[in-house]
Protein backbone atom coordinates (compact mmCIF):
# COMPACT_ATOMS: atom_id res chain seq x y z
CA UNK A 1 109.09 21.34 31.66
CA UNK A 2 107.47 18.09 31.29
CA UNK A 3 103.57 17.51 31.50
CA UNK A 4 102.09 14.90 33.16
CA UNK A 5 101.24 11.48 31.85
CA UNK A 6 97.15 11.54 30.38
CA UNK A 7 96.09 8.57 32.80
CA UNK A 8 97.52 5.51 34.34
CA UNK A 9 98.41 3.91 30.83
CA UNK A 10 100.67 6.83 30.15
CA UNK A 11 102.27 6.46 33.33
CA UNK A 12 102.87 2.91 33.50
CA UNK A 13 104.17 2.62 29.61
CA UNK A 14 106.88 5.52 31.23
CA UNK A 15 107.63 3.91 33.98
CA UNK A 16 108.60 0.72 31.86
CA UNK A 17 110.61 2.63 29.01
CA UNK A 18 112.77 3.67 32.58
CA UNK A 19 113.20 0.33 33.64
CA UNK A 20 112.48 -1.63 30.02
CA UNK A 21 113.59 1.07 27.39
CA UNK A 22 114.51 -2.14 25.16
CA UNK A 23 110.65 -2.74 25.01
CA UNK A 24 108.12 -1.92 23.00
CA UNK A 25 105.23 -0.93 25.15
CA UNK A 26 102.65 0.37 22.29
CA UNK A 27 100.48 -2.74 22.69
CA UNK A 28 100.02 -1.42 26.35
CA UNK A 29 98.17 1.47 24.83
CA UNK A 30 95.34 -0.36 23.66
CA UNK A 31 95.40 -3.81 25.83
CA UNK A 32 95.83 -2.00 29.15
CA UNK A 33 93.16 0.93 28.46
CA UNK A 34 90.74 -2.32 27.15
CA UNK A 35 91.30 -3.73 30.79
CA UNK A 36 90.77 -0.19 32.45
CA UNK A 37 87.45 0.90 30.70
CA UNK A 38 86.11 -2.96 31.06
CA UNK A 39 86.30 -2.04 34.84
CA UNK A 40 85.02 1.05 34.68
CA UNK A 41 81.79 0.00 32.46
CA UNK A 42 81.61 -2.61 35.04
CA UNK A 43 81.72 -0.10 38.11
CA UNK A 44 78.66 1.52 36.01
CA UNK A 45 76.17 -0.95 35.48
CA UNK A 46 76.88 -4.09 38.11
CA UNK A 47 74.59 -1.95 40.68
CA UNK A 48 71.56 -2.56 38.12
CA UNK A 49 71.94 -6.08 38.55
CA UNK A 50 73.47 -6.39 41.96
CA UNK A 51 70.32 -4.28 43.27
CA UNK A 52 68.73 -7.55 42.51
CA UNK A 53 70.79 -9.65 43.66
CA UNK A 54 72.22 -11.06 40.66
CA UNK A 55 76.13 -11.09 39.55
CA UNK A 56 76.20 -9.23 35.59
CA UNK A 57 77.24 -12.74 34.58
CA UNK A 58 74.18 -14.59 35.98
CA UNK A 59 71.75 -11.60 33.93
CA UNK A 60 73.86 -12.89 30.61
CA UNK A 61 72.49 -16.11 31.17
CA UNK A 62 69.03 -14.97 31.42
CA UNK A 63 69.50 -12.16 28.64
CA UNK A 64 70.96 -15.24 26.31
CA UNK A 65 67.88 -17.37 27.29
CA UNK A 66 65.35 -14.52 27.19
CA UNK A 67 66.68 -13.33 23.41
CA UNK A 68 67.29 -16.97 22.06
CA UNK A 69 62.82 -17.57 22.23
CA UNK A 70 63.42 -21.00 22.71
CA UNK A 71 65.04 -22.77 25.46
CA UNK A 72 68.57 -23.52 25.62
CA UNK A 73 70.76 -26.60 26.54
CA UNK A 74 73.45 -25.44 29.23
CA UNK A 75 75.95 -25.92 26.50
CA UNK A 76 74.16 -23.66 24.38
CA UNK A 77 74.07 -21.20 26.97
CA UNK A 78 78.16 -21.18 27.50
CA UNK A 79 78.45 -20.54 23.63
CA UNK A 80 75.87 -17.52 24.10
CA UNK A 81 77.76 -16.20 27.03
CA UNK A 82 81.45 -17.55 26.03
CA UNK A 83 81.59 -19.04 30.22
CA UNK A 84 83.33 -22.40 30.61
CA UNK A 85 80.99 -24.98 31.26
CA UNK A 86 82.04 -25.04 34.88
CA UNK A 87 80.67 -21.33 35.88
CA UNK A 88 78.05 -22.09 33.28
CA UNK A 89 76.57 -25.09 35.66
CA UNK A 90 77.07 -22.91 38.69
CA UNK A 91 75.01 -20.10 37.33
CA UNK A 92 72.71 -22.39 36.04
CA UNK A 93 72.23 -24.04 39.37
CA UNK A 94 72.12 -20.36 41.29
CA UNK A 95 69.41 -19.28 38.69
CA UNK A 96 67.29 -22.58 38.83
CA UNK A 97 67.51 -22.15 42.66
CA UNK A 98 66.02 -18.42 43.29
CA UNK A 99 63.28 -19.42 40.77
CA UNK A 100 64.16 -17.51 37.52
CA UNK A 101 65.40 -20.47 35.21
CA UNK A 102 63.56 -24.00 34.80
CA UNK A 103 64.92 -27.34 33.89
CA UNK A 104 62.98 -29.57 31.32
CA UNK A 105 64.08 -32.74 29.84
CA UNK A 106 64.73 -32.52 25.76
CA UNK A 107 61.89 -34.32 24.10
CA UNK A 108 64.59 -36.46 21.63
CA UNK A 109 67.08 -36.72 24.62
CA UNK A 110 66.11 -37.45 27.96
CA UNK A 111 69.97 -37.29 28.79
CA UNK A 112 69.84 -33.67 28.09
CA UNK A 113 68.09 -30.56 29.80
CA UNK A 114 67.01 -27.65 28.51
CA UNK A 115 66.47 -24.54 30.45
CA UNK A 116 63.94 -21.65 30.18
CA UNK A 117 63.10 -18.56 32.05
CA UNK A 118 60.13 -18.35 34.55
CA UNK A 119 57.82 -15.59 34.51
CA UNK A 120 59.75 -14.23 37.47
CA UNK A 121 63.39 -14.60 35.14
CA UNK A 122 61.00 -12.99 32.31
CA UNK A 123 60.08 -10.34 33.99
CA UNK A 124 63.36 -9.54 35.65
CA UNK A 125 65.27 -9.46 32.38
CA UNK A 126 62.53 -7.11 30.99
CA UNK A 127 62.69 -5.29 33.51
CA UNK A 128 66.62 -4.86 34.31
CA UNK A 129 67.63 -4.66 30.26
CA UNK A 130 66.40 -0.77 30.08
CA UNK A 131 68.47 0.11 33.09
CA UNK A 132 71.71 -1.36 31.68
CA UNK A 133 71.27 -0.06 28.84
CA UNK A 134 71.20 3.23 30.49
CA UNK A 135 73.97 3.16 32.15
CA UNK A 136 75.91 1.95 29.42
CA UNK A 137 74.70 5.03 26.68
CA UNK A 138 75.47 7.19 29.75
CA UNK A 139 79.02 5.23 29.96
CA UNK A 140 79.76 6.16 26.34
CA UNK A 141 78.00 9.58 26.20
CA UNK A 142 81.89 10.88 26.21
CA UNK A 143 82.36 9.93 22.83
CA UNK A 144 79.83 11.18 20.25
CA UNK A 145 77.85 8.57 17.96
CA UNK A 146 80.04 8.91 15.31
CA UNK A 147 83.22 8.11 17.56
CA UNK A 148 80.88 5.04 19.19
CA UNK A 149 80.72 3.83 15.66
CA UNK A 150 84.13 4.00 15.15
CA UNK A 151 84.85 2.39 18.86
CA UNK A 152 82.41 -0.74 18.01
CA UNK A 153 83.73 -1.20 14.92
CA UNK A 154 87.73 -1.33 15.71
CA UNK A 155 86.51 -3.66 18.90
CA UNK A 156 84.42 -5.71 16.35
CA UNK A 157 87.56 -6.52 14.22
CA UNK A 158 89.87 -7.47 17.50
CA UNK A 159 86.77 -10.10 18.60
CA UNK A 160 87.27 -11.55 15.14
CA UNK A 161 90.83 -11.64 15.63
CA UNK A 162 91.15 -12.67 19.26
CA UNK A 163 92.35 -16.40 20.03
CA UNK A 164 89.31 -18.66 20.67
């Protein structure tokens, strides 16, 4: 009697040793259940931020802006939020547009802007932060704190070791 695979990871690292049993599908384990619960946490909090008609990565831009206390350069913000410049000028754009970011020329560089958050972006951020982070502790209530601490600090060491 066989049991079932666990979830769709199982499954799909068995269906490949049928077809593949020449490969090694262990990396699977942790790359393809990365990509699963990145989905999942996303299915949990983008309705705080969609409610208000924002996309989770336009609220990065105004959490990196909102945390940095002093306005940022759009390059500065596509470091904070690891975007390539492109979607970085398109959020900026969106953001400056609706009234929650505002443009100012750089007092040394006139070539340069630097953008800061409105008291409506202010606001919104304040107000939308406690919410995601809500969902998110309710997202990981499954594991206990000690587990969590375990979780961030295994994820902490990939980051460091991911390619740039």
């Amino acid at each position: 009697m066989t049991t079932a695979p666990a979830d769709p990871i199982d499954a799909a690292r068995a269906e490949w040793a049928h077809i593949h049993p020449d490969l090694d599908s262990a990396p699977m384990a942790v790359a393809g259940r990365l990509r699963l619960v990145a989905a999942a946490l996303a299915r949990a909090t983008d309705p705080v931020v969609k409610a208000e008609g924002l996309t989770r990565p336009e609220f990065d831009v105004l959490s990196a802006v909102r945390r940095s206390g002093t306005p940022l350069t759009p390059t500065g913000i596509a470091a904070a939020t690891l975007a390539s410049g492109a979607a970085t000028t398109k959020r900026l754009d969106h953001l400056t547009a609706v009234g929650h970011l505002e443009r100012t020329p750089d007092e040394r560089d006139g070539r340069v802007t630097r953008l800061s958050l409105t008291a409506t972006g202010t606001e919104l951020v304040d107000r939308l932060l406690p919410r995601i982070l809500e969902a998110e502790g309710a997202f990981a209530a499954a594991l206990g704190p000690h587990q969590q601490q375990q979780l961030a600090q295994s994820l902490r060491v990939l980051l460091q070791h991911a390619p740039a």
